[in-house]
PDB file of N, CA and C in Angstrom:
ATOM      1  N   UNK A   1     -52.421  75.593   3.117  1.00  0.00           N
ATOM      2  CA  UNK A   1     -53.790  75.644   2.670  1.00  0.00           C
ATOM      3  C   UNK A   1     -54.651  74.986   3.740  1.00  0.00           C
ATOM      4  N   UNK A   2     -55.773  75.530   3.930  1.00  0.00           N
ATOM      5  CA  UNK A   2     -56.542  75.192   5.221  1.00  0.00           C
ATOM      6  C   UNK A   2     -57.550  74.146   4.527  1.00  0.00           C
ATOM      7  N   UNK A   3     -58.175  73.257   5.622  1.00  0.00           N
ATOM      8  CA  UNK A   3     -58.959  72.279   4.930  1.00  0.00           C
ATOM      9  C   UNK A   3     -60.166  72.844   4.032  1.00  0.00           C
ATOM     10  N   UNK A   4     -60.655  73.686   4.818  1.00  0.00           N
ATOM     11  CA  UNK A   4     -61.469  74.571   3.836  1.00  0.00           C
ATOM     12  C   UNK A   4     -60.911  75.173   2.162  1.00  0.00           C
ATOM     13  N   UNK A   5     -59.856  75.165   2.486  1.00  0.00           N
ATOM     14  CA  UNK A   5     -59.265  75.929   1.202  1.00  0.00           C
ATOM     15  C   UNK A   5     -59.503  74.634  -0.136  1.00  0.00           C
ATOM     16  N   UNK A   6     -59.236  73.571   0.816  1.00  0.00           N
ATOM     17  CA  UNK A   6     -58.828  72.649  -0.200  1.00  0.00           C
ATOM     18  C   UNK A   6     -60.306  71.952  -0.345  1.00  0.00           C
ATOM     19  N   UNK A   7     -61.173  71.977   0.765  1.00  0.00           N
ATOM     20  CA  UNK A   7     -62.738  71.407   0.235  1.00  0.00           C
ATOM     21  C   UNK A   7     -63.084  72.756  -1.134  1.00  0.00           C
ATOM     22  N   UNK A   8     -62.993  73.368  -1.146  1.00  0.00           N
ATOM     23  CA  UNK A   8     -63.383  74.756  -1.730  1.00  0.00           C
ATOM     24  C   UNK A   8     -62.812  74.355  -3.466  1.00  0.00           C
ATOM     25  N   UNK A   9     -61.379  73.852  -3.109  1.00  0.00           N
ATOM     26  CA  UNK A   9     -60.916  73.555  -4.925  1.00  0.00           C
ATOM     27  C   UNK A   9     -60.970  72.112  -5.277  1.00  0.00           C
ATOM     28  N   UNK A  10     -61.611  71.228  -4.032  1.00  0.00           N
ATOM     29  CA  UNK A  10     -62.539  70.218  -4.458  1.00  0.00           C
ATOM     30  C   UNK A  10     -63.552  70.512  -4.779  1.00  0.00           C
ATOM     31  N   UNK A  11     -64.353  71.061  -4.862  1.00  0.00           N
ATOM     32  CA  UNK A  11     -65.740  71.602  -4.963  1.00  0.00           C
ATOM     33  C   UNK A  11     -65.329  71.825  -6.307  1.00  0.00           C
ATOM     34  N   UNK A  12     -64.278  73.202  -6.769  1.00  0.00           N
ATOM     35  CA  UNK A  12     -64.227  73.957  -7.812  1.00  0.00           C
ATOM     36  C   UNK A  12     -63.938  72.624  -8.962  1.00  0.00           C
ATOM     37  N   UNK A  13     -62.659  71.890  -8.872  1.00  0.00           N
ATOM     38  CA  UNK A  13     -62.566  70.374  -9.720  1.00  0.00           C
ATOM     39  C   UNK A  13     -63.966  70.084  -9.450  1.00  0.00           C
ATOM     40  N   UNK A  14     -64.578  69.694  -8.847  1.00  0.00           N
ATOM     41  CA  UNK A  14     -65.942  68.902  -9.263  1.00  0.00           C
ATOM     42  C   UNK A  14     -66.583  69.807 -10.004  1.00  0.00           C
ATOM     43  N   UNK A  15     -66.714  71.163  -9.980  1.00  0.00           N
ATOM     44  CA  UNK A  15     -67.729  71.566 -11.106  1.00  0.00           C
ATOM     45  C   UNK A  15     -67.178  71.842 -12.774  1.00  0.00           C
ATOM     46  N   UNK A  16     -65.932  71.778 -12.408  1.00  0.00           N
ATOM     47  CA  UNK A  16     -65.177  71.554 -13.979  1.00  0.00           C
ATOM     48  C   UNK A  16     -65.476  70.528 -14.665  1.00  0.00           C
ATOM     49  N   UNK A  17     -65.278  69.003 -13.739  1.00  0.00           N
ATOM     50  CA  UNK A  17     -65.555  67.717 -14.438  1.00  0.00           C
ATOM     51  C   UNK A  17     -67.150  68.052 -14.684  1.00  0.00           C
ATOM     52  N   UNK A  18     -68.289  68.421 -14.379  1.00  0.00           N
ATOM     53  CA  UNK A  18     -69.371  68.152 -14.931  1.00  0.00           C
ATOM     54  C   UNK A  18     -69.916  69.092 -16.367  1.00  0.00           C
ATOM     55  N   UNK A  19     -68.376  70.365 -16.189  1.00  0.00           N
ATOM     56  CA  UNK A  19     -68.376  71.272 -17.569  1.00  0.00           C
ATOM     57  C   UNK A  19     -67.854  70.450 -18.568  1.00  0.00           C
ATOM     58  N   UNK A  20     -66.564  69.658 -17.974  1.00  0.00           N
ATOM     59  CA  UNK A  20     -65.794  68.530 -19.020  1.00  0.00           C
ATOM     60  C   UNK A  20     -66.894  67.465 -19.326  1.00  0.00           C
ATOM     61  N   UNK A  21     -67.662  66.934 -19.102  1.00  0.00           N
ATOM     62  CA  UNK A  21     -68.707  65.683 -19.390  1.00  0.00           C
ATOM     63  C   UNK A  21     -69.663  66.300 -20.127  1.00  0.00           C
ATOM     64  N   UNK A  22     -70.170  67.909 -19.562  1.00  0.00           N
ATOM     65  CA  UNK A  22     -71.224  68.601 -20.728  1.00  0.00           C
ATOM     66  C   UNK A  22     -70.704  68.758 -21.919  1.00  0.00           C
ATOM     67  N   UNK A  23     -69.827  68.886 -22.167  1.00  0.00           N
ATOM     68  CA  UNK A  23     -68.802  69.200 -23.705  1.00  0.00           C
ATOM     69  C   UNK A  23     -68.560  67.758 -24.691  1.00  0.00           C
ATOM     70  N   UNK A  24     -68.176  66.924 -23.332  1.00  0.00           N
ATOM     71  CA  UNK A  24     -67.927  65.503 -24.124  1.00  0.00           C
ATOM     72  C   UNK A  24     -69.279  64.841 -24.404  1.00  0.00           C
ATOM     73  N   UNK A  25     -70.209  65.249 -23.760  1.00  0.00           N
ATOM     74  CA  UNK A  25     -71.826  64.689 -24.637  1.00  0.00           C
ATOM     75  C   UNK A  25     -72.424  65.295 -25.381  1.00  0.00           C
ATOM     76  N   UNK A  26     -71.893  66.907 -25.592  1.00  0.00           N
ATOM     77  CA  UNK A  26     -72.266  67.479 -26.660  1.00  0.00           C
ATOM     78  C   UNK A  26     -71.365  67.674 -27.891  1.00  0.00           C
ATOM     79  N   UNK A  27     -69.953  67.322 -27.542  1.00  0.00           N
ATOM     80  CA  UNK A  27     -69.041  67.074 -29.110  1.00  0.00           C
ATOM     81  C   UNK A  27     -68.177  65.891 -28.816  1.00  0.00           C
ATOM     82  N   UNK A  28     -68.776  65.308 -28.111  1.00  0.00           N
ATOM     83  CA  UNK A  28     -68.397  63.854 -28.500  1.00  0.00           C
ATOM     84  C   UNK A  28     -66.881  63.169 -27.998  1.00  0.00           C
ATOM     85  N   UNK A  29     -66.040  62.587 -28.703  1.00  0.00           N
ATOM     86  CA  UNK A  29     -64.604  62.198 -28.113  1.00  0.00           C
ATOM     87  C   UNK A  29     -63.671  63.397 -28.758  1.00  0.00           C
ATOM     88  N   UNK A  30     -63.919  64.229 -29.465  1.00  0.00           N
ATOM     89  CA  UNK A  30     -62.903  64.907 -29.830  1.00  0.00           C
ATOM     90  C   UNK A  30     -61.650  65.058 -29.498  1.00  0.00           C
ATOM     91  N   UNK A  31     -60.778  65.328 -30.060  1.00  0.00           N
ATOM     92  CA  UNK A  31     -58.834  66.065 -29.187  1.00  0.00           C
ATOM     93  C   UNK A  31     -59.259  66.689 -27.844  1.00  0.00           C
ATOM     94  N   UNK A  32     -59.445  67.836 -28.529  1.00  0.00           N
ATOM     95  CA  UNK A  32     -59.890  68.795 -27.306  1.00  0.00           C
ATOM     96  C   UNK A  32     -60.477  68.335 -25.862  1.00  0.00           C
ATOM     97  N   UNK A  33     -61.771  67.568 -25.982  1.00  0.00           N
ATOM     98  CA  UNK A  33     -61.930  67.143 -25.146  1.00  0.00           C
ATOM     99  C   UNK A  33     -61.264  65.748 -24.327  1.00  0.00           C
ATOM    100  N   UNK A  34     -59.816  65.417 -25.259  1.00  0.00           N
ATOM    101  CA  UNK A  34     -59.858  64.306 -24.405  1.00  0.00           C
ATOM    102  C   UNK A  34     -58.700  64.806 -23.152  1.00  0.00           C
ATOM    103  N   UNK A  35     -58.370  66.138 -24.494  1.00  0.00           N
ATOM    104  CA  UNK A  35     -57.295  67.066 -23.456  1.00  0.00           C
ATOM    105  C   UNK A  35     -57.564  67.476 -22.710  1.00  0.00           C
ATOM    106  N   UNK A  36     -58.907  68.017 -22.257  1.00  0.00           N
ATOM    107  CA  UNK A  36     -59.656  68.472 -21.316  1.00  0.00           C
ATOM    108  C   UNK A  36     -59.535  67.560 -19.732  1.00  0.00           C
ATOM    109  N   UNK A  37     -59.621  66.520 -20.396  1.00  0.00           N
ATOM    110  CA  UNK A  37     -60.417  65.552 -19.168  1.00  0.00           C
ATOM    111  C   UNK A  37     -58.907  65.277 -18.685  1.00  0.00           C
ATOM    112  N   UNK A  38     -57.810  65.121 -19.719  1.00  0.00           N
ATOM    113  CA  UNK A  38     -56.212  64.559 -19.309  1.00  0.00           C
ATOM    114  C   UNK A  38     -56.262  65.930 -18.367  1.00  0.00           C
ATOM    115  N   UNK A  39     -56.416  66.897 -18.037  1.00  0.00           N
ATOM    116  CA  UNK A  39     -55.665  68.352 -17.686  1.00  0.00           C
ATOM    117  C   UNK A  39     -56.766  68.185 -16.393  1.00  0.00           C
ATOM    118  N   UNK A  40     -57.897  68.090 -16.298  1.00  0.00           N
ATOM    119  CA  UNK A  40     -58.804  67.743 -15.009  1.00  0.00           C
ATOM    120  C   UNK A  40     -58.616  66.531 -14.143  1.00  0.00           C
ATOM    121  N   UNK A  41     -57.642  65.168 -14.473  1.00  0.00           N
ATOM    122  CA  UNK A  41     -57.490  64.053 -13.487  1.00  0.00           C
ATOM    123  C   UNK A  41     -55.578  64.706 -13.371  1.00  0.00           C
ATOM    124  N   UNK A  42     -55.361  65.636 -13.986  1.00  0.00           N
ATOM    125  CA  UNK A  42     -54.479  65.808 -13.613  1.00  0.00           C
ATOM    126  C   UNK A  42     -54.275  66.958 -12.452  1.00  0.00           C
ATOM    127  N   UNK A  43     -55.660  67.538 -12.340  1.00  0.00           N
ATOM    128  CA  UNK A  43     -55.908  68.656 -10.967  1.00  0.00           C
ATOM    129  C   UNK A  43     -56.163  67.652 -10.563  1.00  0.00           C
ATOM    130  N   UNK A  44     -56.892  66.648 -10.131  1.00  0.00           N
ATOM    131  CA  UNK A  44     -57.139  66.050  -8.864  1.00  0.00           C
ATOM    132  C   UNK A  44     -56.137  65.294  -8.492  1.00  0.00           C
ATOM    133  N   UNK A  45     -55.360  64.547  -9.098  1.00  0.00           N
ATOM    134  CA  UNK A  45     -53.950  63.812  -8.632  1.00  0.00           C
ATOM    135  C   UNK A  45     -53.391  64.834  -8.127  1.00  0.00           C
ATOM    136  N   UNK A  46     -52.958  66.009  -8.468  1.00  0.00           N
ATOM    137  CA  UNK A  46     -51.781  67.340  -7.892  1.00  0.00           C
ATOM    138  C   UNK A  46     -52.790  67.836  -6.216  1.00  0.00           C
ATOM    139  N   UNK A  47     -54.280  67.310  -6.602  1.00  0.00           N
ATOM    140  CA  UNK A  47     -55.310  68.302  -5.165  1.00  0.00           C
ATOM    141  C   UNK A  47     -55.040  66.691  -4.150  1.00  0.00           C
ATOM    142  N   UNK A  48     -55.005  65.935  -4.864  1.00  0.00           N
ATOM    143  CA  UNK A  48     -54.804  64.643  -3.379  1.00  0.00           C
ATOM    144  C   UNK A  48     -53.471  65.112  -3.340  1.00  0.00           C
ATOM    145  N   UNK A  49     -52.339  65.051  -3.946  1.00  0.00           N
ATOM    146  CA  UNK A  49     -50.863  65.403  -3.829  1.00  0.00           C
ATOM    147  C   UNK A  49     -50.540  66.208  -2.744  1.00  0.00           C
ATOM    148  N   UNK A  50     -51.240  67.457  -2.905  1.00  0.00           N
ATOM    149  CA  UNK A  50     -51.156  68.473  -1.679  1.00  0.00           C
ATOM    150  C   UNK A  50     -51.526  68.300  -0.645  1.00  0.00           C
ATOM    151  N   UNK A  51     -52.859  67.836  -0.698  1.00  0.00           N
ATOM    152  CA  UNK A  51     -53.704  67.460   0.241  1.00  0.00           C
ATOM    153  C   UNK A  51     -52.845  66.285   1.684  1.00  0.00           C
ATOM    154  N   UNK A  52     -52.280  65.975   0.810  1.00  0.00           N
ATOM    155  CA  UNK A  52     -51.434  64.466   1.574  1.00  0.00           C
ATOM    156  C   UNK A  52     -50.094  65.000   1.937  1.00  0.00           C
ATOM    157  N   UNK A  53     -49.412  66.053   1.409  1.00  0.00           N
ATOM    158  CA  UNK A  53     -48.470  66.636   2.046  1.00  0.00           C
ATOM    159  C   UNK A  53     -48.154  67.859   1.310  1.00  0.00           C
ATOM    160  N   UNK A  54     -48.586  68.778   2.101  1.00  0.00           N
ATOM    161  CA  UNK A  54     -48.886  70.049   1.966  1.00  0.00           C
ATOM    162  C   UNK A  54     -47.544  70.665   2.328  1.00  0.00           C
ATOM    163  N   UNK A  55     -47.569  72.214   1.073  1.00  0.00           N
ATOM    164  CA  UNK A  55     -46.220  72.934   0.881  1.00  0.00           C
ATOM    165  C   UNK A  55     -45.882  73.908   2.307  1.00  0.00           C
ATOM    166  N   UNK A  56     -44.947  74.147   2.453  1.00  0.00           N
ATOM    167  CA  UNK A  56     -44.316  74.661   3.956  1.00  0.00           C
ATOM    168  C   UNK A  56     -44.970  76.095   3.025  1.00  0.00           C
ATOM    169  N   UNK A  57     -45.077  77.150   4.370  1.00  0.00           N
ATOM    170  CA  UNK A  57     -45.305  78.410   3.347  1.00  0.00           C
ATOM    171  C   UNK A  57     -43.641  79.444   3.629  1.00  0.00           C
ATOM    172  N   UNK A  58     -43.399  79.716   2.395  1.00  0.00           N
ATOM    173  CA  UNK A  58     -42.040  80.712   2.115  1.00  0.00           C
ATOM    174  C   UNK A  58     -42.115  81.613   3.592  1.00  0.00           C
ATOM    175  N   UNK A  59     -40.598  81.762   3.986  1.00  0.00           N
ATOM    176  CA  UNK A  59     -40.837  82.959   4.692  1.00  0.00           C
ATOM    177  C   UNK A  59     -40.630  84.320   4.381  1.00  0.00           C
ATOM    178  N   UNK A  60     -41.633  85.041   5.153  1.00  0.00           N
ATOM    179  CA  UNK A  60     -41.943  86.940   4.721  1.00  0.00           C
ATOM    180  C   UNK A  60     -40.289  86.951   4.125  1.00  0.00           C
ATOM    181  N   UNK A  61     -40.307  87.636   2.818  1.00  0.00           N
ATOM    182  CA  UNK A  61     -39.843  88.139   2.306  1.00  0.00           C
ATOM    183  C   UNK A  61     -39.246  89.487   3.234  1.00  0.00           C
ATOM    184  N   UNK A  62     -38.005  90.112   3.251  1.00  0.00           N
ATOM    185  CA  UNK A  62     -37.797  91.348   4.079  1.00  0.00           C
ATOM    186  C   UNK A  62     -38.205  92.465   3.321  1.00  0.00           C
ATOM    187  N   UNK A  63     -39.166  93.488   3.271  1.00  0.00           N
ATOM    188  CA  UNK A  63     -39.160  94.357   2.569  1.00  0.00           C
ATOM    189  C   UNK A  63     -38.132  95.955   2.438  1.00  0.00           C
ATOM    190  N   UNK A  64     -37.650  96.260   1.791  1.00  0.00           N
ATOM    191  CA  UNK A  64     -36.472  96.855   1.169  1.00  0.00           C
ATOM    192  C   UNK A  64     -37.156  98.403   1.098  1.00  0.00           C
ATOM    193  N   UNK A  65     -36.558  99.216   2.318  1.00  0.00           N
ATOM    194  CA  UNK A  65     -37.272 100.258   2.294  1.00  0.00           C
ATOM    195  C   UNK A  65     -36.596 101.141   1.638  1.00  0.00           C
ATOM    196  N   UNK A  66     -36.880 102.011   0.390  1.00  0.00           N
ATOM    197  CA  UNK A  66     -36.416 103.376  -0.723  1.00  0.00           C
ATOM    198  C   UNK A  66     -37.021 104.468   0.042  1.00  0.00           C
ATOM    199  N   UNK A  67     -35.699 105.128   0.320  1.00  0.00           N
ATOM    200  CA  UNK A  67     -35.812 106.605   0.611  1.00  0.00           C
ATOM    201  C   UNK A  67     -35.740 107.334  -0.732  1.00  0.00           C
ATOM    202  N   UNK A  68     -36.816 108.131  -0.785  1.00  0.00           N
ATOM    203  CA  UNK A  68     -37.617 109.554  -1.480  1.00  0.00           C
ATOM    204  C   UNK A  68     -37.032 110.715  -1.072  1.00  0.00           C
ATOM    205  N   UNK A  69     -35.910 111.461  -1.419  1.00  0.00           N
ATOM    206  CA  UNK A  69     -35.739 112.948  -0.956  1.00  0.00           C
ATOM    207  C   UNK A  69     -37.138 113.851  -1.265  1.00  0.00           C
ATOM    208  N   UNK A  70     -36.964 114.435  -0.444  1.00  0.00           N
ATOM    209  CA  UNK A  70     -38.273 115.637  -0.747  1.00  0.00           C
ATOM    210  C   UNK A  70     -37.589 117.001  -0.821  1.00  0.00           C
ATOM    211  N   UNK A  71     -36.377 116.890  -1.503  1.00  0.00           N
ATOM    212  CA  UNK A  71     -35.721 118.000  -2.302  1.00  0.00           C
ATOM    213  C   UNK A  71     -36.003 118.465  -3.450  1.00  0.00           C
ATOM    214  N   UNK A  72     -36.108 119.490  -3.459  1.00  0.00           N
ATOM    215  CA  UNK A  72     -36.365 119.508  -5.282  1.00  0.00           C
ATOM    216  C   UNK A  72     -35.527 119.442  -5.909  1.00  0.00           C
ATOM    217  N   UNK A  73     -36.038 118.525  -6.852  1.00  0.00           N
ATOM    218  CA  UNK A  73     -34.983 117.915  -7.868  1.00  0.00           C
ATOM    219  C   UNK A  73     -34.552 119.342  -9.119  1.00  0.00           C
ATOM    220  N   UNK A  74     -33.952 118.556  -9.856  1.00  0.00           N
ATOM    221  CA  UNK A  74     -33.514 119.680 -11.288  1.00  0.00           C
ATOM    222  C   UNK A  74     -34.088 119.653 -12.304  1.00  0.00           C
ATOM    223  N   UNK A  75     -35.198 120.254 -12.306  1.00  0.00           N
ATOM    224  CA  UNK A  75     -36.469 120.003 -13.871  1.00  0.00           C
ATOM    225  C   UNK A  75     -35.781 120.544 -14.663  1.00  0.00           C
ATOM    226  N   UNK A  76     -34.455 120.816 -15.372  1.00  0.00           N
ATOM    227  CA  UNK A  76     -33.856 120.997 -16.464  1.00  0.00           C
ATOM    228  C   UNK A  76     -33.895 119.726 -16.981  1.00  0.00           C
ATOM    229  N   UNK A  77     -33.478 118.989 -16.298  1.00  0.00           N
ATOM    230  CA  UNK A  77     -33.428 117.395 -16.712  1.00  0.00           C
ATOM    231  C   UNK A  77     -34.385 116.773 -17.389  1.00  0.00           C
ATOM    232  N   UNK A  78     -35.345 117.307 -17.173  1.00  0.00           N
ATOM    233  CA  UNK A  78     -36.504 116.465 -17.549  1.00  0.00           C
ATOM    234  C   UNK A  78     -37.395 117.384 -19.037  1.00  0.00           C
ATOM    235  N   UNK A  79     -36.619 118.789 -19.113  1.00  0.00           N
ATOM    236  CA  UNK A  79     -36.837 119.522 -20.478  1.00  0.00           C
ATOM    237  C   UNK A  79     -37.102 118.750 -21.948  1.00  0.00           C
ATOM    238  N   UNK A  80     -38.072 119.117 -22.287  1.00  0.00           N
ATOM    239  CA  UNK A  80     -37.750 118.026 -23.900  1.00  0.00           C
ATOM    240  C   UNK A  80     -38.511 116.787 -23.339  1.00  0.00           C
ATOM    241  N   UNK A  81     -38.439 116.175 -22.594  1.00  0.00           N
ATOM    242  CA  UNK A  81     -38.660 114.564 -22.664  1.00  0.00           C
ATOM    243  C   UNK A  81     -40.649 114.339 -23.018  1.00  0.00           C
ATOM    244  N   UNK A  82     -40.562 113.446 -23.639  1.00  0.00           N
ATOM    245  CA  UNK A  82     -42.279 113.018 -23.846  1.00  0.00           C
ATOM    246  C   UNK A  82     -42.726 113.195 -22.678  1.00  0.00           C
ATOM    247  N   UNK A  83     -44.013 112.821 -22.441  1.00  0.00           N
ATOM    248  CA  UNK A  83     -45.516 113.051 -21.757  1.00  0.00           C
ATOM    249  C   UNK A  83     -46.158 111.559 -21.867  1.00  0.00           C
ATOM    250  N   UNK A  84     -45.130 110.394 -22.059  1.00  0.00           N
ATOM    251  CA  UNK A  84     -45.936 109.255 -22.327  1.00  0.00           C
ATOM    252  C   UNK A  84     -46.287 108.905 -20.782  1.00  0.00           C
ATOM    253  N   UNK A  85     -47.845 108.098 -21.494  1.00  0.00           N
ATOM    254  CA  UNK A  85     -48.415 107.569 -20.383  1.00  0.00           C
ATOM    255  C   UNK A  85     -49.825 109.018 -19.684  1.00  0.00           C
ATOM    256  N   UNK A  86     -49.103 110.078 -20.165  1.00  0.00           N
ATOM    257  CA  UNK A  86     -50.314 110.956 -19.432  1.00  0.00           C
ATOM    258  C   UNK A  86     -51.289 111.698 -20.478  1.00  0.00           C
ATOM    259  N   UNK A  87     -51.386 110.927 -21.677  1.00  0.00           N
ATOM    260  CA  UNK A  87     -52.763 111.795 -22.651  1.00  0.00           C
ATOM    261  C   UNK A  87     -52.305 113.120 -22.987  1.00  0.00           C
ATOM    262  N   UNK A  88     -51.068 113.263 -23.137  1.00  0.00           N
ATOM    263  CA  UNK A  88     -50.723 114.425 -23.886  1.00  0.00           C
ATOM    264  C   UNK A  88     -49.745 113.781 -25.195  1.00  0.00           C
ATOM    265  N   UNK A  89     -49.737 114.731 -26.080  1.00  0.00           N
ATOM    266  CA  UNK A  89     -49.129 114.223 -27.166  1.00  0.00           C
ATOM    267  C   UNK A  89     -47.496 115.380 -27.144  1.00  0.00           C
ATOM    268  N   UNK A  90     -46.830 115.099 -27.822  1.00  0.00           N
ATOM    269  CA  UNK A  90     -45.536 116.061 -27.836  1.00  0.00           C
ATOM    270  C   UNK A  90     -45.865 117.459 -27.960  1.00  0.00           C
ATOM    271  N   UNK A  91     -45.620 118.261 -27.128  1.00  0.00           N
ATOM    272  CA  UNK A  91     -45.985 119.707 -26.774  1.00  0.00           C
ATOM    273  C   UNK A  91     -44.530 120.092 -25.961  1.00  0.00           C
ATOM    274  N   UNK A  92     -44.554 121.284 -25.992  1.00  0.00           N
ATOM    275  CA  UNK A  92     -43.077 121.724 -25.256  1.00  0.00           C
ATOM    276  C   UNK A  92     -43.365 121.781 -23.434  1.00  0.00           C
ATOM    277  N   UNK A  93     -42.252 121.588 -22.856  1.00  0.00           N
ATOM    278  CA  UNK A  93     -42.356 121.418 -21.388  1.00  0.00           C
ATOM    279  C   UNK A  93     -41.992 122.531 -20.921  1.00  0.00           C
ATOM    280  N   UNK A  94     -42.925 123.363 -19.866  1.00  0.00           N
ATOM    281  CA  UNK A  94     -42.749 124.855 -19.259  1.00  0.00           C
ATOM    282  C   UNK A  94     -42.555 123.864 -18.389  1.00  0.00           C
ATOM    283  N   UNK A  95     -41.654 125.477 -17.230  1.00  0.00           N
ATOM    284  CA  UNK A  95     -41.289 125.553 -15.699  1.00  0.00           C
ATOM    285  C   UNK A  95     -42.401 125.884 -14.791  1.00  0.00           C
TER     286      UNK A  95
END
């Protein structure tokens, strides 16, 4: 994460805590809100966390290339079977 990345979800935590403080002066100490505020010092402990030693990034995955014949297949096979997914309802399947 680039420093920018992480001024950016400092920024974003700071405008949560002033949504969490609008809630707690308009309903007061409630549950909810105290869960609120526990779940917001708990983003900023995890944003210094990172911040102070930041995750290695995974390496590229190898991507797994599927060969497609461009044979034609055997549409007997596929006789009878539903139409789900394409806005047709059960109707018989022509060649």
């Amino acid at each position: 994460m680039t420093q920018s990345e992480i001024a950016e979800l400092r920024y974003a935590v700071g405008q949560l805590r002033q949504c969490v403080n609008s809630l707690r002066s308009h309903y007061g100490d409630a549950g909810m809100i105290r869960r609120l505020e526990n779940d917001l010092e708990r983003l900023v402990i995890d944003t210094d966390e990172f911040e102070q030693t930041p995750l290695q990034e995974p390496p590229a995955a190898k991507q797994e290339t599927i060969y497609v014949p461009d044979a034609k297949h055997d549409e007997a096979a596929w006789m009878g079977a539903q139409d789900e997914g394409l806005g047709f309802h059960s109707r018989p399947r022509t060649k």
